[in-house]
C-alpha atoms as a PDB file:
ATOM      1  CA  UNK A   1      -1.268  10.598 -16.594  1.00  0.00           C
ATOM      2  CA  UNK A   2      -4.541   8.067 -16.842  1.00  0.00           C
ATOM      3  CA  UNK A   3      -5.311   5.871 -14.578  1.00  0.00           C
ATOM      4  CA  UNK A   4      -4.467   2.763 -16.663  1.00  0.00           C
ATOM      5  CA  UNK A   5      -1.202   4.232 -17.069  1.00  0.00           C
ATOM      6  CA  UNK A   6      -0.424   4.769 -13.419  1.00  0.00           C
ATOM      7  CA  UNK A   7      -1.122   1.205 -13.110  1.00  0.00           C
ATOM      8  CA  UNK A   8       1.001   0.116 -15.676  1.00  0.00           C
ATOM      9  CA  UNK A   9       3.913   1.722 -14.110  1.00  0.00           C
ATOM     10  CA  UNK A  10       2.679   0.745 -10.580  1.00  0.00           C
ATOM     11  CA  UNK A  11       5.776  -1.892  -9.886  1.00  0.00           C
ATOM     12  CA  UNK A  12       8.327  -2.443  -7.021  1.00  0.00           C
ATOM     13  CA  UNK A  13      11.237   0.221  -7.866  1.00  0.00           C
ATOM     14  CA  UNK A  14      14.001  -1.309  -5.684  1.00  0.00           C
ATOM     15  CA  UNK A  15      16.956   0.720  -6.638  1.00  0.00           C
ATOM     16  CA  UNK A  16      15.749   5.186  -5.434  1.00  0.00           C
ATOM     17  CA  UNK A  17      17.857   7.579  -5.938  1.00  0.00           C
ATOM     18  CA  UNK A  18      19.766   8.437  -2.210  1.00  0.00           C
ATOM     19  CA  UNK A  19      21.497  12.371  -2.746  1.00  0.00           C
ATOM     20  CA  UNK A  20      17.525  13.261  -3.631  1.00  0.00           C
ATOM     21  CA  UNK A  21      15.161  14.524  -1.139  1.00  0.00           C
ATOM     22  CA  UNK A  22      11.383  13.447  -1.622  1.00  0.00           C
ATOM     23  CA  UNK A  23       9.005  16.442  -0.458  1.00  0.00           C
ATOM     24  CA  UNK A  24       7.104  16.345   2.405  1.00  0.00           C
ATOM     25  CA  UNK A  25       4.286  17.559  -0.353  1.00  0.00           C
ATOM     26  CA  UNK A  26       4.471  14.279  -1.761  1.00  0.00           C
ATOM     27  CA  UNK A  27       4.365  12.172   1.227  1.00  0.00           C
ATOM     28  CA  UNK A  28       1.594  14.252   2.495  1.00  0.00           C
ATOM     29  CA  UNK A  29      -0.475  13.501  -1.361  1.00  0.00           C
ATOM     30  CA  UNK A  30       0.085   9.742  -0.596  1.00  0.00           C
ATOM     31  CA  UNK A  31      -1.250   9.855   2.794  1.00  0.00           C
ATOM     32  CA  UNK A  32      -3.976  12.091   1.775  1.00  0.00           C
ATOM     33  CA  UNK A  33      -4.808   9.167  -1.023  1.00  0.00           C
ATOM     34  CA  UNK A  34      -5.004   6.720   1.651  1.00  0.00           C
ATOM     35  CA  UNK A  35      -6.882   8.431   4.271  1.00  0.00           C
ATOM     36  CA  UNK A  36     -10.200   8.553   1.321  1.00  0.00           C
ATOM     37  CA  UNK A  37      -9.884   4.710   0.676  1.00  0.00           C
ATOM     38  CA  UNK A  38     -13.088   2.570   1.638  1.00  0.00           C
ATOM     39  CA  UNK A  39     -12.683   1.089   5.205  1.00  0.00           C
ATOM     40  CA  UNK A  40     -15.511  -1.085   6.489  1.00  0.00           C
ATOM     41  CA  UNK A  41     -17.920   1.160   9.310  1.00  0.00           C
ATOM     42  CA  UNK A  42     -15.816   4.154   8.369  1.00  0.00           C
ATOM     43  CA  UNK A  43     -13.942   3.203  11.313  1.00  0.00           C
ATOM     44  CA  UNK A  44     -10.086   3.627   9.095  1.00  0.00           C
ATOM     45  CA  UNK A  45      -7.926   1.914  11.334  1.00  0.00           C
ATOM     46  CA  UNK A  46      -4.710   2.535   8.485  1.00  0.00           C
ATOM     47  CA  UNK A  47      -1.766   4.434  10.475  1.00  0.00           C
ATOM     48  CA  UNK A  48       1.743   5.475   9.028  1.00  0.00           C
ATOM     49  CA  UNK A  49       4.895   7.476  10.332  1.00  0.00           C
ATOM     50  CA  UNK A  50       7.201   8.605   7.675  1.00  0.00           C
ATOM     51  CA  UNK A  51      10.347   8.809   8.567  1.00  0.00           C
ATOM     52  CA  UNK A  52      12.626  10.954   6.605  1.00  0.00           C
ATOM     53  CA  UNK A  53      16.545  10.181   5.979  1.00  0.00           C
ATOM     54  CA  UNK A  54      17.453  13.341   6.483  1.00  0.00           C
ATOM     55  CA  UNK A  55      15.569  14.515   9.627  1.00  0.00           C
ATOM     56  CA  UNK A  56      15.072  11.183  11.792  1.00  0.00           C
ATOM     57  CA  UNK A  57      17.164  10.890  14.513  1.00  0.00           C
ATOM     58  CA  UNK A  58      19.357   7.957  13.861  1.00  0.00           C
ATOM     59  CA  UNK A  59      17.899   5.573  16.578  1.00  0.00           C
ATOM     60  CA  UNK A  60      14.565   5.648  14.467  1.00  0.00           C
ATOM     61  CA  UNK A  61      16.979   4.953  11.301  1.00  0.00           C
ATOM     62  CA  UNK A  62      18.711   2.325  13.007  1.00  0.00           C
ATOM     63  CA  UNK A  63      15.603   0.263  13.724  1.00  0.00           C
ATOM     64  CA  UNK A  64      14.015  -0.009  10.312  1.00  0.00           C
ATOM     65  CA  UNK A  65      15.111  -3.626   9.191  1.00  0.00           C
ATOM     66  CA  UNK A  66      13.685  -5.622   6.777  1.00  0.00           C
ATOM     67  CA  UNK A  67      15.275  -9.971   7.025  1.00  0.00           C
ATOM     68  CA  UNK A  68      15.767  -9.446   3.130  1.00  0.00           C
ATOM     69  CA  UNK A  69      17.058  -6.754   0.728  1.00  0.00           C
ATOM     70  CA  UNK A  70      17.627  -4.050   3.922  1.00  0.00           C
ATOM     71  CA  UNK A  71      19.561  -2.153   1.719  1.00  0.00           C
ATOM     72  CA  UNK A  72      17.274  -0.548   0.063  1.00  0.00           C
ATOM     73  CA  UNK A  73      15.870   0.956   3.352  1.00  0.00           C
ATOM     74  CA  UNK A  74      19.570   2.129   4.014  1.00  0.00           C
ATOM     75  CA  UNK A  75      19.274   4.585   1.234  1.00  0.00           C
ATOM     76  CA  UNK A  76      15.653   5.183   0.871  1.00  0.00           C
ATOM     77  CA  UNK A  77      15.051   8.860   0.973  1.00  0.00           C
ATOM     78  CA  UNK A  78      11.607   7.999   2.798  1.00  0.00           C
ATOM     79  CA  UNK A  79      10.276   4.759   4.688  1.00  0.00           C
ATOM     80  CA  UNK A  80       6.936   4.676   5.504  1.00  0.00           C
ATOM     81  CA  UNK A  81       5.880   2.283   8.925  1.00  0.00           C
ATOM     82  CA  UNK A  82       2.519   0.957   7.636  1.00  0.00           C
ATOM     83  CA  UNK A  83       0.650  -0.014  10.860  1.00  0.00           C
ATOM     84  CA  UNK A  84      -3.380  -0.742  11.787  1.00  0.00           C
ATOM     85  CA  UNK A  85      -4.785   0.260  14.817  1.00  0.00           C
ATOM     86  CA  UNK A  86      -7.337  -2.164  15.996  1.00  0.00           C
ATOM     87  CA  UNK A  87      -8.436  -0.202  18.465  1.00  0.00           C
ATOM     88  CA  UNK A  88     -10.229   2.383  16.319  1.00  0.00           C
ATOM     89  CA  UNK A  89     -13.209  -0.097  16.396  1.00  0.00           C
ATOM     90  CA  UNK A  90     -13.704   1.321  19.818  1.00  0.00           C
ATOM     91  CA  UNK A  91     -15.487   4.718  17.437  1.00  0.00           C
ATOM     92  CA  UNK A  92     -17.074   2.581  14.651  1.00  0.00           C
ATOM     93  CA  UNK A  93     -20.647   3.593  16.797  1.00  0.00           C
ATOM     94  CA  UNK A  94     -19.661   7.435  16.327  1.00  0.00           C
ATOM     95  CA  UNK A  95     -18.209   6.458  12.937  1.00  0.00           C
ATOM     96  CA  UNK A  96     -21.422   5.476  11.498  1.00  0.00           C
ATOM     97  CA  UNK A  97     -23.527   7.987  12.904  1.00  0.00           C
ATOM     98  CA  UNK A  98     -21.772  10.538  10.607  1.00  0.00           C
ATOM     99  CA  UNK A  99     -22.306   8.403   7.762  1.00  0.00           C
ATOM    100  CA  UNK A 100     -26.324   8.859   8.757  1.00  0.00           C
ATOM    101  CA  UNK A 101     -26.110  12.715   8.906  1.00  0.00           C
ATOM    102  CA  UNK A 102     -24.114  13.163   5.318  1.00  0.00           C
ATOM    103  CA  UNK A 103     -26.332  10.777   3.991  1.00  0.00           C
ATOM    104  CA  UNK A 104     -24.323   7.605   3.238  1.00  0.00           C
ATOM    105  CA  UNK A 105     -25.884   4.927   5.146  1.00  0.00           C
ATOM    106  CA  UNK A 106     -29.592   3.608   5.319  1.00  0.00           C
ATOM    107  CA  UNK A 107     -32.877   4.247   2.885  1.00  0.00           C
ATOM    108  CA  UNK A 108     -35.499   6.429   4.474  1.00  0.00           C
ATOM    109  CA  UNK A 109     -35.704   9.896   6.438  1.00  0.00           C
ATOM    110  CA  UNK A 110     -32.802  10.462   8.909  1.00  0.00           C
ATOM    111  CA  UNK A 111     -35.204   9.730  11.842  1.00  0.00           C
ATOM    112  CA  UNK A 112     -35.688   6.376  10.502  1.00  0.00           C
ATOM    113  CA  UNK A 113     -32.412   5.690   9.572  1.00  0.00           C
ATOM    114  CA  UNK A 114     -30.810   6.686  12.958  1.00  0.00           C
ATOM    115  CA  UNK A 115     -33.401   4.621  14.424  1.00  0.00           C
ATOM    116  CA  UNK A 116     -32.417   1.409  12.530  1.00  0.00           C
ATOM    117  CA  UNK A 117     -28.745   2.181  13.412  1.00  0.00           C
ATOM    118  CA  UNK A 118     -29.212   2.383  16.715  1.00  0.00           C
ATOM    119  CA  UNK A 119     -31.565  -0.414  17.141  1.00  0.00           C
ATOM    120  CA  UNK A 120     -30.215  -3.068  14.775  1.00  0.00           C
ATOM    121  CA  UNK A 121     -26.758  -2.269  13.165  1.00  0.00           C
ATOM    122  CA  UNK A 122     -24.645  -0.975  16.670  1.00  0.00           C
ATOM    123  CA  UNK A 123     -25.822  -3.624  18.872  1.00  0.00           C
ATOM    124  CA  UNK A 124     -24.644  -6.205  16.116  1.00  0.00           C
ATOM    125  CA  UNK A 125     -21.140  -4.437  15.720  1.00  0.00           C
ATOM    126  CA  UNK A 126     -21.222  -4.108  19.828  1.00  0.00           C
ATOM    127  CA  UNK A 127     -21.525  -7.484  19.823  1.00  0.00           C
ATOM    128  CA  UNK A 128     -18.940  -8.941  17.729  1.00  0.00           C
ATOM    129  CA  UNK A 129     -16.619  -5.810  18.703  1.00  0.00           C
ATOM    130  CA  UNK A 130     -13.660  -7.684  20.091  1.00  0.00           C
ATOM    131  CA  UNK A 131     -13.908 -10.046  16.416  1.00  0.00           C
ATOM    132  CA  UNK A 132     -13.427  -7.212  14.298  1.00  0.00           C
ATOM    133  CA  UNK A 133      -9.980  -5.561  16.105  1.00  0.00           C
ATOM    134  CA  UNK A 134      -8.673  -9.248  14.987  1.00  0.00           C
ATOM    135  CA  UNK A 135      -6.522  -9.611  11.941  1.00  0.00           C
ATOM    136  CA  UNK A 136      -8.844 -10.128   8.899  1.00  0.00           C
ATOM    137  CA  UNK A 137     -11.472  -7.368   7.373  1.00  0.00           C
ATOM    138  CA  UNK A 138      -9.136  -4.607   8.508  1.00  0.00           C
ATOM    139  CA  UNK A 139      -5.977  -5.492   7.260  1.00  0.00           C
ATOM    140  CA  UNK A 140      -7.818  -5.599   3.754  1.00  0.00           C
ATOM    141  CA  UNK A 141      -9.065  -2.661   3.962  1.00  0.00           C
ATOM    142  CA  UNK A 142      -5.871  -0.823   5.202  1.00  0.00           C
ATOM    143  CA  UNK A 143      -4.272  -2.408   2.367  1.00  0.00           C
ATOM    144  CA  UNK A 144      -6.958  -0.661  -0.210  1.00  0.00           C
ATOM    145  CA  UNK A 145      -5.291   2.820   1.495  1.00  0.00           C
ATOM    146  CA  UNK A 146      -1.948   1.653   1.146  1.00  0.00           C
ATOM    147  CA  UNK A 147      -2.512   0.944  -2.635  1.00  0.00           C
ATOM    148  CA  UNK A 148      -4.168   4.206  -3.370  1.00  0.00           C
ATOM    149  CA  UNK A 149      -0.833   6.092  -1.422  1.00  0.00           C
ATOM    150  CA  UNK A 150       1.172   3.656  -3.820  1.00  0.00           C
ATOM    151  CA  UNK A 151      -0.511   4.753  -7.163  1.00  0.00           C
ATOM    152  CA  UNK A 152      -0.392   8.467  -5.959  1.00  0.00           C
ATOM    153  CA  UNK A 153       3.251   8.023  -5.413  1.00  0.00           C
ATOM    154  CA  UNK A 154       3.805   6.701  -9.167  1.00  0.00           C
ATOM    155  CA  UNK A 155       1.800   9.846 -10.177  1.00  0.00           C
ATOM    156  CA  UNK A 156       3.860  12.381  -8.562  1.00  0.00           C
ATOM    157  CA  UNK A 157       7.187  10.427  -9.785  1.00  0.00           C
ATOM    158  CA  UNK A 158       8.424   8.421  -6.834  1.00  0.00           C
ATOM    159  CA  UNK A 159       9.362   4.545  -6.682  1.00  0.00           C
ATOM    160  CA  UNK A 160       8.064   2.282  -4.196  1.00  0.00           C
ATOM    161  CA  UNK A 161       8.909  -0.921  -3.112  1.00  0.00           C
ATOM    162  CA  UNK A 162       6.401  -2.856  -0.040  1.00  0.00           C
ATOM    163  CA  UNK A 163       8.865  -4.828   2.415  1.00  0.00           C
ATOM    164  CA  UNK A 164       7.701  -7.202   5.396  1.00  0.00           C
ATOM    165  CA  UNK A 165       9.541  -7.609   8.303  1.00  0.00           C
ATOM    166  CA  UNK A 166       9.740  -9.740  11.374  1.00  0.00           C
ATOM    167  CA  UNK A 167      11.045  -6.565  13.624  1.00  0.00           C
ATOM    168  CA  UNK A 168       7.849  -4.235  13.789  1.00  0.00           C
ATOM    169  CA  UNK A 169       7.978  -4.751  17.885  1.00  0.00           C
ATOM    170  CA  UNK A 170      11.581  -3.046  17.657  1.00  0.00           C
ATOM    171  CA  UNK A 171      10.299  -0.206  15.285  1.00  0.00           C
ATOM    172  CA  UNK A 172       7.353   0.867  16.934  1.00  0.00           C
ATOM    173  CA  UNK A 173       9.009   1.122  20.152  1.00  0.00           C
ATOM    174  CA  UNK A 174      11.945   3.335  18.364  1.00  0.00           C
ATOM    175  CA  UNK A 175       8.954   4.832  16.735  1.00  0.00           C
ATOM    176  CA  UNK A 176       6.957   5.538  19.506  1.00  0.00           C
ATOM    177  CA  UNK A 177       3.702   3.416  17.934  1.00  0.00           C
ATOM    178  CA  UNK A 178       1.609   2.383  20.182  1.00  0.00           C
ATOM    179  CA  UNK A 179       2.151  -1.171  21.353  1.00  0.00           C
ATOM    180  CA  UNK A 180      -1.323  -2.167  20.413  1.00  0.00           C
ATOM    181  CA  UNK A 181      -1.396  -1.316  17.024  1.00  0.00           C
ATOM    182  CA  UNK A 182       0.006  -4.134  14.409  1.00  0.00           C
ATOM    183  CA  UNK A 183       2.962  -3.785  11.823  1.00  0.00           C
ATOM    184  CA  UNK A 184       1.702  -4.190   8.504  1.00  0.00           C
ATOM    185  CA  UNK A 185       4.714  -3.607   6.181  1.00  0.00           C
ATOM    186  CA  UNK A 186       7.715  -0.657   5.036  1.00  0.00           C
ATOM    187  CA  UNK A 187       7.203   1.131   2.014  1.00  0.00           C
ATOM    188  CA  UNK A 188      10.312   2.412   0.607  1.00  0.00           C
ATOM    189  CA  UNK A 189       9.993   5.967  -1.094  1.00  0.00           C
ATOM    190  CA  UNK A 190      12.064   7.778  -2.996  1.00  0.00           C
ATOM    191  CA  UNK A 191      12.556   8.958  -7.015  1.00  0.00           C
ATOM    192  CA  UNK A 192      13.782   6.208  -9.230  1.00  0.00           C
ATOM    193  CA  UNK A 193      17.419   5.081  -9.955  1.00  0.00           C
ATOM    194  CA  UNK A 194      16.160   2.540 -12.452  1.00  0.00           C
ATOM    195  CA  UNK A 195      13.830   2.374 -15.542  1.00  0.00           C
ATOM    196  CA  UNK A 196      10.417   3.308 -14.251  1.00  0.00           C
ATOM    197  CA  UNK A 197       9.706  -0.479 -15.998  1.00  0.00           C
ATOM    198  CA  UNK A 198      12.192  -2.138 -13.782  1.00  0.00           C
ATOM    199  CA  UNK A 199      12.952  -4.477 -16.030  1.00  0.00           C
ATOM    200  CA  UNK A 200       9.565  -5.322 -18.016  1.00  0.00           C
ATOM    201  CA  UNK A 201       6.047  -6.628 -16.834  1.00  0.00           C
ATOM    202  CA  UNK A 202       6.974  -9.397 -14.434  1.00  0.00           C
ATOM    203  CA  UNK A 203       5.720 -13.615 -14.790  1.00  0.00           C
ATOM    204  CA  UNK A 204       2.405 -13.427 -13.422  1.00  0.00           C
ATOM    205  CA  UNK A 205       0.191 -15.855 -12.676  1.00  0.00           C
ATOM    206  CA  UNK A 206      -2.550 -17.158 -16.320  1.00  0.00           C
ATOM    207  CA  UNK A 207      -5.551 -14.687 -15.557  1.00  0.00           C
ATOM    208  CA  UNK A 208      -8.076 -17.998 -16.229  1.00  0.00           C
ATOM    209  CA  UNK A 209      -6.191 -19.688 -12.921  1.00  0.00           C
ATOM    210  CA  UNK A 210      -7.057 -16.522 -10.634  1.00  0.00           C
ATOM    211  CA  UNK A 211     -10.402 -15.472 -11.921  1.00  0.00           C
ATOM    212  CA  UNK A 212     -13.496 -17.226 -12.171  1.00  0.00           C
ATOM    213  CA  UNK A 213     -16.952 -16.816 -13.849  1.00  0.00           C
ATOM    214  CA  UNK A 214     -20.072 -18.594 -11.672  1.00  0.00           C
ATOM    215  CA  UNK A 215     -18.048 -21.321 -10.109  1.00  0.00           C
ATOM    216  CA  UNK A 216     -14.382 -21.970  -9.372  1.00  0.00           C
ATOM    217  CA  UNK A 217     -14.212 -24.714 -12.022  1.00  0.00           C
ATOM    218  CA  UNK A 218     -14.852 -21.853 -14.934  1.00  0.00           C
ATOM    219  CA  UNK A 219     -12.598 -19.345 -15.515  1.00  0.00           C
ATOM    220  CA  UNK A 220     -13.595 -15.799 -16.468  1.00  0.00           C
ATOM    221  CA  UNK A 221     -13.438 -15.076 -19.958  1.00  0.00           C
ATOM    222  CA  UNK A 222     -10.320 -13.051 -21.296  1.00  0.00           C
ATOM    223  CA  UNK A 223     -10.993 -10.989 -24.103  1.00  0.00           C
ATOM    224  CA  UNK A 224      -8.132 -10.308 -26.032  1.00  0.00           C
ATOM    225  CA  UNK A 225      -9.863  -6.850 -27.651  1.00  0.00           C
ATOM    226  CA  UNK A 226      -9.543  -5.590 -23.736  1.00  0.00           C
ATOM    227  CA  UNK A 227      -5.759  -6.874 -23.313  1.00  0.00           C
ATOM    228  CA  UNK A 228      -5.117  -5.060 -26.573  1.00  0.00           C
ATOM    229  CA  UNK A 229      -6.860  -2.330 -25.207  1.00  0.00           C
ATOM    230  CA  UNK A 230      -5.092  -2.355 -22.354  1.00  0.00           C
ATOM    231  CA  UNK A 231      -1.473  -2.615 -23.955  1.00  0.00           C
ATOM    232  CA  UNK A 232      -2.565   0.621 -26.139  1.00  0.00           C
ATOM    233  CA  UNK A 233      -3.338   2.465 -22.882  1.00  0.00           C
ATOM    234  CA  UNK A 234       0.226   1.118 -21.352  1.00  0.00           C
ATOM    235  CA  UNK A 235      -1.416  -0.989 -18.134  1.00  0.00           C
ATOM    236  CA  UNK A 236       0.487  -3.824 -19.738  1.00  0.00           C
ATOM    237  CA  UNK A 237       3.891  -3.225 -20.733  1.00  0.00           C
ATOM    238  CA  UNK A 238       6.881  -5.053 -21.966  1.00  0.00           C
ATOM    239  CA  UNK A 239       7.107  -8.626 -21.255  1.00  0.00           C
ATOM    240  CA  UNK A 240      10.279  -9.560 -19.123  1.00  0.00           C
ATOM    241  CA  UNK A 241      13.311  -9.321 -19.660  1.00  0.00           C
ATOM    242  CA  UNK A 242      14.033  -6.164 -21.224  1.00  0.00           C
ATOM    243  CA  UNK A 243      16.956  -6.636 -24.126  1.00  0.00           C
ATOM    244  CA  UNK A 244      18.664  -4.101 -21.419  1.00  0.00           C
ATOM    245  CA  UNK A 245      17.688  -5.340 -17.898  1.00  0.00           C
ATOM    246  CA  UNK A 246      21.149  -7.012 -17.579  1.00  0.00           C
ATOM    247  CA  UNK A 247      23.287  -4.177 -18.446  1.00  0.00           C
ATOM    248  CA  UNK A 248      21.289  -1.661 -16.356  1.00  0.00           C
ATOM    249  CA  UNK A 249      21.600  -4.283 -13.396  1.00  0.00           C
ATOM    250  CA  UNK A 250      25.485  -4.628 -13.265  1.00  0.00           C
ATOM    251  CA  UNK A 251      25.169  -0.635 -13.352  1.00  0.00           C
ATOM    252  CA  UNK A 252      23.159  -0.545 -10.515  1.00  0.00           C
ATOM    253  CA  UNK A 253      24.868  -2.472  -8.802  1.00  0.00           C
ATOM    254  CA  UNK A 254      28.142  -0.765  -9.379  1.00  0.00           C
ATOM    255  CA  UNK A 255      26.546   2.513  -8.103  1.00  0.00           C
ATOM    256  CA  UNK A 256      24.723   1.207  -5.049  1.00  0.00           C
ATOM    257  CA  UNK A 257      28.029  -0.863  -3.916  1.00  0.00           C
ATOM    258  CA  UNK A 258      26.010  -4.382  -3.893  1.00  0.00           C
ATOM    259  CA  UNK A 259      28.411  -7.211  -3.188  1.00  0.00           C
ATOM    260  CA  UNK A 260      27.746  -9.979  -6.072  1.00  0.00           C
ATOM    261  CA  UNK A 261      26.580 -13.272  -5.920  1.00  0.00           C
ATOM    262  CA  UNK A 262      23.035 -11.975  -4.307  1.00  0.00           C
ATOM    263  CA  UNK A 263      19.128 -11.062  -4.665  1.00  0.00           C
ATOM    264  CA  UNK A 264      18.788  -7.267  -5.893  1.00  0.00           C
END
């Protein structure tokens, strides 16, 4: 599948299929997607624990709660505990001192680059050490990882859906997560119950109000050759609702035993 295609289907899949097992193989090829994402320093402070349905003991299970929509992590196959660990600044130093010896940091010959690492760029980080474990630069970076696992996840055939939740103090200690690490969000896994279009391209923002060209008062030019580009290669899809989305939600919600009135 191309990559513009993996995007297009890259949505929230709420409603995964329970009775079906997701392979370790899989959840292995998502983490392996999100260990290679850029971090800042090479330092990759991006943690997760899987925890599988069918092998978790059930105090693990019982502490994965999410304030909205916890259903879905009641039959997820897989939830992944997305978590940074600030304290992996503490190896940045050692970090990028292997980025000097494969040849991925500095201009000159490796004496000279180790030298200006040494000299100028470690004493800075040193410096400002305690800054950079604080929520900011590293939580965007971790979630670059998290959408590379989430694309790789579409590729093999899974659904995803990202949930926050004010209890990651009561799953880490379940978990066993260190208590200085942060919770960043769940990631519900499992192989879709629903249309992989859930629906139809959601109401997103007007790409002029989001993106700008020299100055925030001019917004970047839109082509509409590259959005029909784009539609051809199936990034875009079709425009919500689907003629179907109703029927296949009173299904679904049949078959997962949702109590109506509600948000699915």
């Amino acid at each position: 599948m191309e990559l513009r295609e993996v995007l297009g289907r890259r949505r929230s899949i709420r409603f995964v299929r329970p009775y079906k097992t997701v392979e370790p193989e899989k959840i292995q090829m998502m983490f392996e997607a999100a260990r290679i994402a850029s971090h800042w320093g090479n330092v990759q402070s991006l943690g997760a624990v899987a925890v599988h349905r069918e092998s978790a003991s059930q105090a693990v299970l019982d502490s994965l709660e999410a304030t909205i929509v916890g259903w879905q992590i009641k039959v997820a196959p897989v939830v992944i505990v997305w978590y940074i660990d600030p304290e992996m600044v503490e190896e940045q130093s050692d970090r990028l001192r292997q980025l000097i010896d494969v040849g991925a940091l500095g201009f000159g010959t490796k004496e000279e680059r180790t030298s200006a690492l040494e000299e100028q760029l470690i004493p800075v980080f040193s410096g400002i050490k305690e800054n950079l474990k604080a929520p900011g630069l590293g939580e965007i970076d971790c979630g670059q990882g998290i959408a590379q696992a989430t694309l790789m996840a579409y590729e093999l055939g899974l659904g995803t859906c990202c949930l926050g939740s004010p209890f990651g103090e009561r799953m880490f200690k379940a978990i066993g997560i260190p208590d200085h690490c942060r919770f960043l969000l769940l990631q519900t896994v499992g192989y879709p119950a629903e249309h992989w279009e859930a629906g139809g391209q959601r109401p997103r923002q007007e790409f002029g109000r989001l993106f700008k060209m020299n100055s925030y008062d001019q917004a970047y030019p839109r082509s509409d050759t590259v959005v029909e580009e784009l539609k051809r290669d199936k990034m875009f899809t079709r425009p919500a609702p689907l003629p179907e989305r109703e029927a296949e939600l009173e299904y679904l919600q049949r078959a997962f035993d949702i109590e109506p009135p509600g948000l699915l």
